[in-house]
PDB file of N, CA and C in Angstrom:
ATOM      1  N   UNK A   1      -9.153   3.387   5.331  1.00  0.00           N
ATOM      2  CA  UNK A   1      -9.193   4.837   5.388  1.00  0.00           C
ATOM      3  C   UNK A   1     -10.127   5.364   4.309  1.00  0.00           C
ATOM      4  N   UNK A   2     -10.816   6.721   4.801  1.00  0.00           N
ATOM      5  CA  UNK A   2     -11.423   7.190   3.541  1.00  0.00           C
ATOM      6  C   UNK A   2     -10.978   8.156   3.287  1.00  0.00           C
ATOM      7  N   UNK A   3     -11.566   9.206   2.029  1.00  0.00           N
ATOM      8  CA  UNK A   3     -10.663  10.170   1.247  1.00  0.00           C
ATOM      9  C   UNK A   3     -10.187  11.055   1.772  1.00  0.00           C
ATOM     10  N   UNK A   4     -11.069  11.343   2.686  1.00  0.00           N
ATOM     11  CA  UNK A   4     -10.492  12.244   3.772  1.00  0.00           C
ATOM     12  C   UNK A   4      -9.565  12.266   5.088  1.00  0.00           C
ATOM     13  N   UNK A   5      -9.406  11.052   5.605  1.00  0.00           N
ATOM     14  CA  UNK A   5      -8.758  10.619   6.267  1.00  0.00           C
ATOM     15  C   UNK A   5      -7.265  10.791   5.435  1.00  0.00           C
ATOM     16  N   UNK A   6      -7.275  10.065   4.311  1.00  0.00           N
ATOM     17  CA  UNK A   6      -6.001  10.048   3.490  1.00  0.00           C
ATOM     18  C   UNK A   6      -5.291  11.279   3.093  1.00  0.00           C
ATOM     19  N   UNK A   7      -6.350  11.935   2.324  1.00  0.00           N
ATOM     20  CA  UNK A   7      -6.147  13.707   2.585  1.00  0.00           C
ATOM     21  C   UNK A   7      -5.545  14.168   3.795  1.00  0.00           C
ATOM     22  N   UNK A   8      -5.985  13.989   5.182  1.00  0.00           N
ATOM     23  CA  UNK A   8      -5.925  14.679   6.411  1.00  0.00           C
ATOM     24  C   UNK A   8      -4.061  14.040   6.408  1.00  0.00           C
ATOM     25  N   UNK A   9      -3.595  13.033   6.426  1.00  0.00           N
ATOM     26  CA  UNK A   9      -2.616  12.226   6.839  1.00  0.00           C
ATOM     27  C   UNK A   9      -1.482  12.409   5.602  1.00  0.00           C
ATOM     28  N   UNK A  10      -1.449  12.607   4.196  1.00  0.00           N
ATOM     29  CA  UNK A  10      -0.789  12.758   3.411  1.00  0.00           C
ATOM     30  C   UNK A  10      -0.669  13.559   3.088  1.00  0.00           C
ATOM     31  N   UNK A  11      -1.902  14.665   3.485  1.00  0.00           N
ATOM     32  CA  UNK A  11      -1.656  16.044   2.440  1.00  0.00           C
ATOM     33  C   UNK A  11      -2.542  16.223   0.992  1.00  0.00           C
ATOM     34  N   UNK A  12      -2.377  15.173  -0.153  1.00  0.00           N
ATOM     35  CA  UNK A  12      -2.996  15.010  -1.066  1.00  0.00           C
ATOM     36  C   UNK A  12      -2.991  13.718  -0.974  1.00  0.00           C
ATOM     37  N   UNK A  13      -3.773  13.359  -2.216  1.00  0.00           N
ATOM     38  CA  UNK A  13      -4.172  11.949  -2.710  1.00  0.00           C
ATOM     39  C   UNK A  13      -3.429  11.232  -3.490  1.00  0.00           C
ATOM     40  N   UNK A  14      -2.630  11.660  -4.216  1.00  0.00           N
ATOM     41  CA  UNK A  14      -1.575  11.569  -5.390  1.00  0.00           C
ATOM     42  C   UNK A  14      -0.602  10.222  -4.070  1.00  0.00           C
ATOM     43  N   UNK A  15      -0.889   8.849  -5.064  1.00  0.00           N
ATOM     44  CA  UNK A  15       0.260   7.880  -4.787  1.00  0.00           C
ATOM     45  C   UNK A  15      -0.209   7.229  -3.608  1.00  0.00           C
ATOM     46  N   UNK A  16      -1.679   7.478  -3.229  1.00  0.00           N
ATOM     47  CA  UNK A  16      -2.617   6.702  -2.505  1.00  0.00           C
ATOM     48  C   UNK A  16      -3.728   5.860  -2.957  1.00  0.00           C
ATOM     49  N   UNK A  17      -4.678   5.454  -1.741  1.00  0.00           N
ATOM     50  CA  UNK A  17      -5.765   5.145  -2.128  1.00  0.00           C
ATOM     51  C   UNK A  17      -6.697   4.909  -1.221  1.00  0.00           C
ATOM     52  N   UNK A  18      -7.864   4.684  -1.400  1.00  0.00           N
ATOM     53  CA  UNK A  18      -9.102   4.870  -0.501  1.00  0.00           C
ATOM     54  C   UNK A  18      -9.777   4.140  -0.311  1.00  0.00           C
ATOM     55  N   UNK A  19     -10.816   3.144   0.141  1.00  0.00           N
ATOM     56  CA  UNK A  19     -12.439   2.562  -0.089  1.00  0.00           C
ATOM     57  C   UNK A  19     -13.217   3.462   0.288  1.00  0.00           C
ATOM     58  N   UNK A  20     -14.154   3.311  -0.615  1.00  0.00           N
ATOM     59  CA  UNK A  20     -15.365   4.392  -0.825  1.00  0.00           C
ATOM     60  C   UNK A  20     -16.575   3.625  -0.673  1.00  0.00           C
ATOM     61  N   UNK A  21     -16.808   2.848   0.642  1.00  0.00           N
ATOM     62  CA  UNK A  21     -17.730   1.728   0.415  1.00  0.00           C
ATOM     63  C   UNK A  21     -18.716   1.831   1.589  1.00  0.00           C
ATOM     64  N   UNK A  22     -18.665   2.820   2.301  1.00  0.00           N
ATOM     65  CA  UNK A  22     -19.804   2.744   3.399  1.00  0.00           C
ATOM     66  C   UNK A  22     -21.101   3.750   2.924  1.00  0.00           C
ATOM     67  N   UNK A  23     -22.054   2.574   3.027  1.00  0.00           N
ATOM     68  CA  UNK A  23     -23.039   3.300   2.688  1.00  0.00           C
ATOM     69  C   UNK A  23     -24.254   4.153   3.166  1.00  0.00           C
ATOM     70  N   UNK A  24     -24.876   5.293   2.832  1.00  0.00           N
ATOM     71  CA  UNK A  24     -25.684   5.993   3.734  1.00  0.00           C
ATOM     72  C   UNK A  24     -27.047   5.622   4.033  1.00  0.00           C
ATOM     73  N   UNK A  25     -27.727   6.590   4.734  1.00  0.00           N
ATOM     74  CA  UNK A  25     -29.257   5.869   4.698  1.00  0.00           C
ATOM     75  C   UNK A  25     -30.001   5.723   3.351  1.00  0.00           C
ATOM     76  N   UNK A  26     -29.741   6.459   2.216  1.00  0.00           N
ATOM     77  CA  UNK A  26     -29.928   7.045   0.898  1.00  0.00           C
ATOM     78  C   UNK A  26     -29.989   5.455  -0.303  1.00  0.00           C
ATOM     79  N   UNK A  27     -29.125   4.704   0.502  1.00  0.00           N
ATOM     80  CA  UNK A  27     -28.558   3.660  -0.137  1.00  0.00           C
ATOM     81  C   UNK A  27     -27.241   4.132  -0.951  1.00  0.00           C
ATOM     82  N   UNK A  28     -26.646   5.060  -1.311  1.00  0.00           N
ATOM     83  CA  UNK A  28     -25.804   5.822  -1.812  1.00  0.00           C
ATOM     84  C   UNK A  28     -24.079   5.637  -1.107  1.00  0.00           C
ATOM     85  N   UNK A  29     -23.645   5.582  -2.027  1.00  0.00           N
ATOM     86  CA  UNK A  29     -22.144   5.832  -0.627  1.00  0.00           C
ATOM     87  C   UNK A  29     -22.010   7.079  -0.440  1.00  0.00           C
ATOM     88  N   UNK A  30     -21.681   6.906   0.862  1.00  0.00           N
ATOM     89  CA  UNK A  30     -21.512   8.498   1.799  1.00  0.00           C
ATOM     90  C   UNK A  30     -20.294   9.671   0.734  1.00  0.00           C
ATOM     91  N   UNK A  31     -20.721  10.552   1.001  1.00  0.00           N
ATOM     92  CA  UNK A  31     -19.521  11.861   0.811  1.00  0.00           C
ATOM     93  C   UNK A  31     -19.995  11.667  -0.932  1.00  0.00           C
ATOM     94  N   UNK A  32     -20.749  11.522  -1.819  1.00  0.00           N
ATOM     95  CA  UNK A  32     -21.258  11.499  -2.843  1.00  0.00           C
ATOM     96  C   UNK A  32     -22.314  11.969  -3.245  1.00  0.00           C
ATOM     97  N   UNK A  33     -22.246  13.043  -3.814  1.00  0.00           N
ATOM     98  CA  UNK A  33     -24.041  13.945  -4.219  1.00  0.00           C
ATOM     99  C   UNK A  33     -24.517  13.346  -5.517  1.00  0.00           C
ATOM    100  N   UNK A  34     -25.832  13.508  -5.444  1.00  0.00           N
ATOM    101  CA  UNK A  34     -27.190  12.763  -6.051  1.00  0.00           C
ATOM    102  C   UNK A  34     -26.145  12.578  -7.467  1.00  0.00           C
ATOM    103  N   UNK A  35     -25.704  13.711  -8.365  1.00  0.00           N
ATOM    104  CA  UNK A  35     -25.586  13.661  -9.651  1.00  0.00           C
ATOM    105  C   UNK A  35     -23.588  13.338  -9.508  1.00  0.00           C
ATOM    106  N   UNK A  36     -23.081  12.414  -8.990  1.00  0.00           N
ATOM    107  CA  UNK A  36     -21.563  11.925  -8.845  1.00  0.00           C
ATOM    108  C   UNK A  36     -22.204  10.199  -8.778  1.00  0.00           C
ATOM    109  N   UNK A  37     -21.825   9.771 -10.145  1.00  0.00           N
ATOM    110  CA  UNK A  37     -22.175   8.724 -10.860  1.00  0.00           C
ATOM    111  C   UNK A  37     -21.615   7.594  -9.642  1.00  0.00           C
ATOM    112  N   UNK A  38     -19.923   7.891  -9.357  1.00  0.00           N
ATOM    113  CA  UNK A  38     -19.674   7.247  -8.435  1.00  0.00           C
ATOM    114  C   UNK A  38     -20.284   6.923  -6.960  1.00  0.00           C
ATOM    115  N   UNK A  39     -21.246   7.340  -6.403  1.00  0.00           N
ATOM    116  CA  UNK A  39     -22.065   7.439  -5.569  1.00  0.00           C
ATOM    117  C   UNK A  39     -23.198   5.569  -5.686  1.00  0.00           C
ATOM    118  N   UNK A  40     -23.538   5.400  -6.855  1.00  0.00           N
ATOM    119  CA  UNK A  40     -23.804   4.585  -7.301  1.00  0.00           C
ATOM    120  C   UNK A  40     -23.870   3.019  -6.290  1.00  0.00           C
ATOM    121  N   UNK A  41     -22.130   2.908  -6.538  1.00  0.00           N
ATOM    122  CA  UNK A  41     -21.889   1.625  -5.818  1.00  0.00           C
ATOM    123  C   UNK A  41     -20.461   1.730  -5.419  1.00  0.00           C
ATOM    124  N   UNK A  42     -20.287   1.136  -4.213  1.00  0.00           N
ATOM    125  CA  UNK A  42     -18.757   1.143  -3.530  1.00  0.00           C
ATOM    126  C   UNK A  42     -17.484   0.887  -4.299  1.00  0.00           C
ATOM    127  N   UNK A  43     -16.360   1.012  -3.971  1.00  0.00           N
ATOM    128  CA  UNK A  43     -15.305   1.271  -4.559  1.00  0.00           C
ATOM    129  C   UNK A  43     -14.087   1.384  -4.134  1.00  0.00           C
ATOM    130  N   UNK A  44     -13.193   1.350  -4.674  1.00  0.00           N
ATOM    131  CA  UNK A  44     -11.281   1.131  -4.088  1.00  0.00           C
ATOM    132  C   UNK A  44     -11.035   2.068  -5.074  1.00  0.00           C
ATOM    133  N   UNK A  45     -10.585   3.725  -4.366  1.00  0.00           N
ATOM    134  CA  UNK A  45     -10.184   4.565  -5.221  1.00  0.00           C
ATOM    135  C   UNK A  45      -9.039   4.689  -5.294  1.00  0.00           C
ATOM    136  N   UNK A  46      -7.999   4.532  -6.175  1.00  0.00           N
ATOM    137  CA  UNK A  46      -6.080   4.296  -6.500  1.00  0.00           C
ATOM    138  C   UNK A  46      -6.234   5.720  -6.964  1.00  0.00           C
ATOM    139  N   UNK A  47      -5.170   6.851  -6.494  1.00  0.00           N
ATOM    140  CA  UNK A  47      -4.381   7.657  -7.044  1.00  0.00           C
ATOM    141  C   UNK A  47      -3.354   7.437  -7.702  1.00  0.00           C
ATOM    142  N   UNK A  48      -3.018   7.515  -8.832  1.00  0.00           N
ATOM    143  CA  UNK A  48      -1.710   7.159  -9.509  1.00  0.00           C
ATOM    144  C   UNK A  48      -0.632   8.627  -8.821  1.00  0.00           C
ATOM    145  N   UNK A  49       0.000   8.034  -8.436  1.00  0.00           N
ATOM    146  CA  UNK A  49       1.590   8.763  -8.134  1.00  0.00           C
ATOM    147  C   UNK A  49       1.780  10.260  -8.979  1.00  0.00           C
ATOM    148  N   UNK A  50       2.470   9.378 -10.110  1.00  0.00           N
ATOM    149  CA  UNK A  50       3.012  10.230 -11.287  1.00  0.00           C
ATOM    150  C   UNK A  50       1.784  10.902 -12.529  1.00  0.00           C
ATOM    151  N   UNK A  51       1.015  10.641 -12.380  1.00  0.00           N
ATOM    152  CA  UNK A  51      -0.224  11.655 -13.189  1.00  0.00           C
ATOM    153  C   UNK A  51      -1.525  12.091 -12.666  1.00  0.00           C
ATOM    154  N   UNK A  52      -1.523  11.577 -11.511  1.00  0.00           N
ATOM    155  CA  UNK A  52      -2.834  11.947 -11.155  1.00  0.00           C
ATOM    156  C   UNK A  52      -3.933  11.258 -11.304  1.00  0.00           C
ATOM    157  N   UNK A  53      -4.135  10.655 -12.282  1.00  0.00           N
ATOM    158  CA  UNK A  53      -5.622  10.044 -12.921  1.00  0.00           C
ATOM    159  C   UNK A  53      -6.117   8.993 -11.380  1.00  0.00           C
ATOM    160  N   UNK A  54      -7.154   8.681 -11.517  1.00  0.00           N
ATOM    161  CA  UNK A  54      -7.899   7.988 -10.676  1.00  0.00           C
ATOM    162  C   UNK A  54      -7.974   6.336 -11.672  1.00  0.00           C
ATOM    163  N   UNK A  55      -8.288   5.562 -10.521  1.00  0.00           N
ATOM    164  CA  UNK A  55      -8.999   4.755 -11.128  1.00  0.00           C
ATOM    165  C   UNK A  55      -9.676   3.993 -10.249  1.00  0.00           C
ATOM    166  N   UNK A  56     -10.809   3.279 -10.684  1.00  0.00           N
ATOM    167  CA  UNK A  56     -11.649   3.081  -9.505  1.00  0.00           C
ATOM    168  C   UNK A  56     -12.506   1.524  -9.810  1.00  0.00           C
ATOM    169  N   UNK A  57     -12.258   0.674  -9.133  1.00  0.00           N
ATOM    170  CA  UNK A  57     -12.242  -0.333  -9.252  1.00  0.00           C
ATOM    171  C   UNK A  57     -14.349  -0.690  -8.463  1.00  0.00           C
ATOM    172  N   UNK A  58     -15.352  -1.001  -9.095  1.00  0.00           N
ATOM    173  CA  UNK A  58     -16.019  -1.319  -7.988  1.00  0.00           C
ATOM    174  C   UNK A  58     -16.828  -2.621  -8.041  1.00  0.00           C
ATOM    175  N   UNK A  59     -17.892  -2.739  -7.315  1.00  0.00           N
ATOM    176  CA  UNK A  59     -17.824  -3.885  -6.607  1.00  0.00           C
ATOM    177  C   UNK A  59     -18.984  -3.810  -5.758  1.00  0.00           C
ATOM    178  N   UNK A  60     -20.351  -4.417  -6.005  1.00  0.00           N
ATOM    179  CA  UNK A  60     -21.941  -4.572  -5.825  1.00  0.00           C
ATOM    180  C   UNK A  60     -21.679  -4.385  -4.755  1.00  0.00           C
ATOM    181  N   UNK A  61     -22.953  -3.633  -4.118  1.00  0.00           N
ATOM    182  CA  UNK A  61     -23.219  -3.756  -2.709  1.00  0.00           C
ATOM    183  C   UNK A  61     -23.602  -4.737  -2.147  1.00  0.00           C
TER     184      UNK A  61
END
């Protein structure tokens, strides 16, 4: 699923998580603008439950 999908199905993000790994023609991962560092290179985005924080694990194209 992606962030939005997870969004669409849970409501929020909080106590989920995502891959952020398909990439555009740009070479970029999709749903990421020029200056969102994460855009960079793909990724497994974890919502923590109880605070919110992200964390984001990634992983070469």
């Amino acid at each position: 699923m992606n962030a939005t999908e997870v969004k669409s199905l849970f409501g929020n993000k909080k106590g989920t998580y995502h891959w952020d790994d398909q990439i555009g023609p740009d070479g970029r991962v999709l749903g990421h603008a020029v200056d969102n560092i994460d855009g960079d290179m793909p990724h497994l985005q974890i919502h923590s439950k109880e605070n919110g924080k992200i964390i984001r694990i990634f992983f070469p194209k």
